[in-house]
N, C-alpha and C. Protein backbone atom coordinates (compact mmCIF):
# COMPACT_ATOMS: atom_id res chain seq x y z
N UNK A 1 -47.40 33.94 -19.60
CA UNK A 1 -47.79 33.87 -18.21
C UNK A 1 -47.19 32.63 -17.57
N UNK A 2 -46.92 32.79 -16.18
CA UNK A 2 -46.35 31.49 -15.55
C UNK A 2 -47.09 31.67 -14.52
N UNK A 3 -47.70 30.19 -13.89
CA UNK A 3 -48.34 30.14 -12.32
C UNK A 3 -47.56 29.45 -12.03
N UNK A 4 -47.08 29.86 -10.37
CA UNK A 4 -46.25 28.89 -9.88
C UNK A 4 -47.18 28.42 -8.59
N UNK A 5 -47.35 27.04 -8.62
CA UNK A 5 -47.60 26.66 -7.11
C UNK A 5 -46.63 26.01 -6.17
N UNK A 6 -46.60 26.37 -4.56
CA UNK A 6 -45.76 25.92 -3.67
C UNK A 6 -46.69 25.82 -2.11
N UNK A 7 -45.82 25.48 -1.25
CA UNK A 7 -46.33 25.43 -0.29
C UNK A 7 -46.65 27.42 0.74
N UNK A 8 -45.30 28.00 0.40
CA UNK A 8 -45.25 29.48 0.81
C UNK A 8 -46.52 30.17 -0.16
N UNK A 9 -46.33 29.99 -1.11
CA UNK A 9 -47.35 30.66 -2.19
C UNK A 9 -48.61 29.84 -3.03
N UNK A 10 -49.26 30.51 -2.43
CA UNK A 10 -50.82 29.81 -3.64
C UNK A 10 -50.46 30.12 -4.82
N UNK A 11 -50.02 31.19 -5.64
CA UNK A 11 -50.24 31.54 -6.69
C UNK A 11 -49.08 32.86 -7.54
N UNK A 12 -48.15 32.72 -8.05
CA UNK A 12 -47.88 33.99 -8.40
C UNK A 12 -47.60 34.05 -9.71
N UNK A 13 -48.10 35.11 -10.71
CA UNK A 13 -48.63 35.56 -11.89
C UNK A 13 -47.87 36.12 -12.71
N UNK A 14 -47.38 36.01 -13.93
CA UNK A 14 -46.27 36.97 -14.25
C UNK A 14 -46.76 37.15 -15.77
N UNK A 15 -46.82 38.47 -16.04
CA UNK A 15 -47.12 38.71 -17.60
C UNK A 15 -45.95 39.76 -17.73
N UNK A 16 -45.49 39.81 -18.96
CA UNK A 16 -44.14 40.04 -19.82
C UNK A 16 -45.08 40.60 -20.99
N UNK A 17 -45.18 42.26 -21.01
CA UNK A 17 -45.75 43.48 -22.35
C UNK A 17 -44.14 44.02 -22.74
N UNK A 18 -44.83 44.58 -24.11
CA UNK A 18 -43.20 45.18 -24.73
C UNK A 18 -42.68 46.03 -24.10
N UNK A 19 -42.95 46.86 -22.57
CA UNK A 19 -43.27 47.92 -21.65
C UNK A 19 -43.41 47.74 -20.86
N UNK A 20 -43.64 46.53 -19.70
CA UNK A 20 -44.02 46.19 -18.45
C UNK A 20 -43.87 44.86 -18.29
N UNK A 21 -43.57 44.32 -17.03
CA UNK A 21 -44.02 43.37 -16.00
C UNK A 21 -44.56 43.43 -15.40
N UNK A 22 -45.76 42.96 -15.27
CA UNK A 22 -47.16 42.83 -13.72
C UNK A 22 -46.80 41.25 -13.19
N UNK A 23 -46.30 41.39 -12.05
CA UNK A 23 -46.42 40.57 -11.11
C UNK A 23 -47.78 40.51 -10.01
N UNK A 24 -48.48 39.51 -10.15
CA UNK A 24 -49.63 39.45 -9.30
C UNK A 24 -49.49 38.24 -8.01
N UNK A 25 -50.18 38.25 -7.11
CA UNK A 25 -50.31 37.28 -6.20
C UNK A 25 -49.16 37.01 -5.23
N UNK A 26 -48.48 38.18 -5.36
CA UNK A 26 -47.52 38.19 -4.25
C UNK A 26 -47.55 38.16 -2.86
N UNK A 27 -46.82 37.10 -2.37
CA UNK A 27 -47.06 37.45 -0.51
C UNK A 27 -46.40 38.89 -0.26
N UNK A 28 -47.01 39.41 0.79
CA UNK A 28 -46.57 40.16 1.11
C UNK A 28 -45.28 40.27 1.91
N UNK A 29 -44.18 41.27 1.60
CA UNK A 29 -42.74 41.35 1.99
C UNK A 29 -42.38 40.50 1.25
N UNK A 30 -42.21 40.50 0.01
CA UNK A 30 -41.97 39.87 -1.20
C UNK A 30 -40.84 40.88 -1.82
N UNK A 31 -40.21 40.40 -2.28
CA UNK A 31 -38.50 41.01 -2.71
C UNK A 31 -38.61 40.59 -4.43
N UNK A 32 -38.28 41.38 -5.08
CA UNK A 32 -38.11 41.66 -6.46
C UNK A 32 -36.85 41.95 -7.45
N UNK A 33 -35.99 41.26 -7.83
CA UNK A 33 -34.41 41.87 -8.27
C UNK A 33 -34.43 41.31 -9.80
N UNK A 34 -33.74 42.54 -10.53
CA UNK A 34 -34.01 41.82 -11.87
C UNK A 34 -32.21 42.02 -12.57
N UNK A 35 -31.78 41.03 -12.96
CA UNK A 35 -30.46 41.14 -13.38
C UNK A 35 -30.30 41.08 -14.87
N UNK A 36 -29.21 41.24 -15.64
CA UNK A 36 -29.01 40.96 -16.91
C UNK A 36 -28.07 39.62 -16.69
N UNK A 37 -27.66 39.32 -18.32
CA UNK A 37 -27.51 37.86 -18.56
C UNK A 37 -26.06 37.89 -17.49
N UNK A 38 -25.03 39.15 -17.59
CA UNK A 38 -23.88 39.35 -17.07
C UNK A 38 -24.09 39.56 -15.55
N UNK A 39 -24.69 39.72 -14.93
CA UNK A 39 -25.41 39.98 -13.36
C UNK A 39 -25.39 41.08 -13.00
N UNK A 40 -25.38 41.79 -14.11
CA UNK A 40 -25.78 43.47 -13.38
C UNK A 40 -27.07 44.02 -12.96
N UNK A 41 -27.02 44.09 -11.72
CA UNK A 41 -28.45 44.94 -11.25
C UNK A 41 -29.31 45.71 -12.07
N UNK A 42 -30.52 45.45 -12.45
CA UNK A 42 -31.15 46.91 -12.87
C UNK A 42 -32.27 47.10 -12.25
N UNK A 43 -32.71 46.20 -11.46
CA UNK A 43 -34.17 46.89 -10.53
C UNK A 43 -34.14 45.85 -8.93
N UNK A 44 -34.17 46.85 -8.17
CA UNK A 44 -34.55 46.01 -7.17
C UNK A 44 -35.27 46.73 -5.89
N UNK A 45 -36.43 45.63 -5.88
CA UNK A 45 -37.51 46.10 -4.95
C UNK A 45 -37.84 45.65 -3.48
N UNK A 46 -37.54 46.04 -2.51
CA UNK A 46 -37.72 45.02 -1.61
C UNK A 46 -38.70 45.10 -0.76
N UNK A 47 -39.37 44.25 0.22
CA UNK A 47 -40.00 44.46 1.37
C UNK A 47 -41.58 45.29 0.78
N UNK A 48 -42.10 44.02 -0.28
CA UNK A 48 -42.56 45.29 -1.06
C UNK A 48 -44.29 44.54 -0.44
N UNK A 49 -45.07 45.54 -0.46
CA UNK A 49 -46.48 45.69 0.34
C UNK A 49 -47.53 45.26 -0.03
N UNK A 50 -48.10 45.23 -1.36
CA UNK A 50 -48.93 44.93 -2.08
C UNK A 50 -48.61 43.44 -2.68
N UNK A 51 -49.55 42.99 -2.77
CA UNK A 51 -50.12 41.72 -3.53
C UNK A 51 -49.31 41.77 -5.58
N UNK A 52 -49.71 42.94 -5.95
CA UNK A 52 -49.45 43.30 -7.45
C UNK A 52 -47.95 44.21 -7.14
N UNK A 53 -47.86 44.06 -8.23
CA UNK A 53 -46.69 45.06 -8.99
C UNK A 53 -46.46 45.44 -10.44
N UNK A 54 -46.38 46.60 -10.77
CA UNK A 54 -46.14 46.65 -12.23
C UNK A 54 -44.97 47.22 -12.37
N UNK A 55 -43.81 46.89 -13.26
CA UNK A 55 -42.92 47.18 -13.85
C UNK A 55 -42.50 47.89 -15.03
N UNK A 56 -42.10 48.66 -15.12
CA UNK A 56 -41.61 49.05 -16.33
C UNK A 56 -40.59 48.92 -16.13
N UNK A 57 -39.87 48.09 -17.77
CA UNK A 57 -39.32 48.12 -18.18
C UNK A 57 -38.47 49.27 -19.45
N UNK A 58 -39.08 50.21 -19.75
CA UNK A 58 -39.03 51.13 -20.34
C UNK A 58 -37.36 51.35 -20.75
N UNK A 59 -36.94 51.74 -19.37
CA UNK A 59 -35.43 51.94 -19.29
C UNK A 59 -34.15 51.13 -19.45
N UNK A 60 -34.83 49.94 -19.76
CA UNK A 60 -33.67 48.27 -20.04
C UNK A 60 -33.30 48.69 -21.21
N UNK A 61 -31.94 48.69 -22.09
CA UNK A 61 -31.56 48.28 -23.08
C UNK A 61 -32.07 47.00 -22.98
N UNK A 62 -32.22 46.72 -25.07
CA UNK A 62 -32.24 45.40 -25.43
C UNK A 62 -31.00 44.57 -24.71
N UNK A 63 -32.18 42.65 -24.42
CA UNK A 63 -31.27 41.78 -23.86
C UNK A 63 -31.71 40.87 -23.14
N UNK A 64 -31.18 40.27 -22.96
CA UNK A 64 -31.94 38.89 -21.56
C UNK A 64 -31.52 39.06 -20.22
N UNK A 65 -32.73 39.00 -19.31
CA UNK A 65 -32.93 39.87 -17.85
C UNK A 65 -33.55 38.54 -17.13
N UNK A 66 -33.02 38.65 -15.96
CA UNK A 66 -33.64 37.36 -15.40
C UNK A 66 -34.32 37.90 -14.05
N UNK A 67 -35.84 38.46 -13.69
CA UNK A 67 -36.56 38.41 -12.45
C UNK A 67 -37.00 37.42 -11.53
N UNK A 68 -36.31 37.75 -10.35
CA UNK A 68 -36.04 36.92 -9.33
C UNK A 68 -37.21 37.48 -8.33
N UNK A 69 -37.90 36.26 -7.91
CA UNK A 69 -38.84 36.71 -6.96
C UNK A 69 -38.71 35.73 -5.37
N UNK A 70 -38.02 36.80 -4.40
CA UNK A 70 -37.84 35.85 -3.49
C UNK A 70 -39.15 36.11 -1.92
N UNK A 71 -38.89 35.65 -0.86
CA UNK A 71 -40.03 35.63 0.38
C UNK A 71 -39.33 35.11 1.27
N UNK A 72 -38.91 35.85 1.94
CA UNK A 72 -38.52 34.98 3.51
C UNK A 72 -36.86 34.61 3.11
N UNK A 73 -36.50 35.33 2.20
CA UNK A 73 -34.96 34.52 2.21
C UNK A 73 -35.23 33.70 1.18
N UNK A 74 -35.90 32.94 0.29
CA UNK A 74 -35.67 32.32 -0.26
C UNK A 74 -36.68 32.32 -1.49
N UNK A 75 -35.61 31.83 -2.35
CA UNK A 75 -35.79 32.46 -4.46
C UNK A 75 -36.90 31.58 -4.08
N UNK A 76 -38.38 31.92 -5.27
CA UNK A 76 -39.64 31.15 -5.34
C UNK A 76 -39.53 30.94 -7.37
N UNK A 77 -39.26 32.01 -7.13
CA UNK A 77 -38.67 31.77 -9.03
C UNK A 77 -37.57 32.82 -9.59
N UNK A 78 -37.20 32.23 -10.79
CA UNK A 78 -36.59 33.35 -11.29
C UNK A 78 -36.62 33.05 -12.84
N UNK A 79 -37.51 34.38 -13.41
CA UNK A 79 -38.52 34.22 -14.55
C UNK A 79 -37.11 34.64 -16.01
N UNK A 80 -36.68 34.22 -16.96
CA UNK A 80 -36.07 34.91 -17.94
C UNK A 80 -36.87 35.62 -18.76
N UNK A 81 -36.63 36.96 -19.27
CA UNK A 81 -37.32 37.53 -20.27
C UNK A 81 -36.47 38.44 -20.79
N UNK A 82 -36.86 38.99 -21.98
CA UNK A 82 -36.02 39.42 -23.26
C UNK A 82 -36.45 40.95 -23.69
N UNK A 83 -35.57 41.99 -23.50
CA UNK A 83 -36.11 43.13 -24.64
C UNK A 83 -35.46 43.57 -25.16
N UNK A 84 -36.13 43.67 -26.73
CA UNK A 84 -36.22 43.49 -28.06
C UNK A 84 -36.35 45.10 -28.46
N UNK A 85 -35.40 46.15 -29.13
CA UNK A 85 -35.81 47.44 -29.44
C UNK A 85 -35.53 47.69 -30.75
């Protein structure tokens, strides 16, 4: 899990299952892009409505993926995580 605090965001939540990402505490119109180590696209969410999000990952080949969570134009984090098959 990672909490990040800032001035745009109170709080945002990130849990990493062998099967999912739940992102919690998102502002709303919150943008979601998840790349591999080489920068190829494999998910991207934008303009997205809800507070939560869950991810599957299901469809990633094994590898290191880096989720980028941006607001307003600008990155708030960008989380590395790994799958392992």
């Amino acid at each position: 899990n990672i909490n990040i605090q800032n001035d745009d965001i109170s709080s945002i939540q990130i849990l990493h299952t062998d099967n999912s990402i739940q992102v919690v505490n998102l502002p709303i119109h919150s943008s979601i892009e998840c790349f591999d180590i080489l920068g190829k696209e494999w998910l991207l969410h934008r303009n997205i409505q809800s507070r939560d999000i869950n991810i599957s990952t299901e469809q990633f080949p094994h590898g290191v993926y880096y989720l980028v969570i941006s607001h307003n134009g600008t990155i708030h984090n960008s989380h590395p995580f790994c799958i392992i098959k």
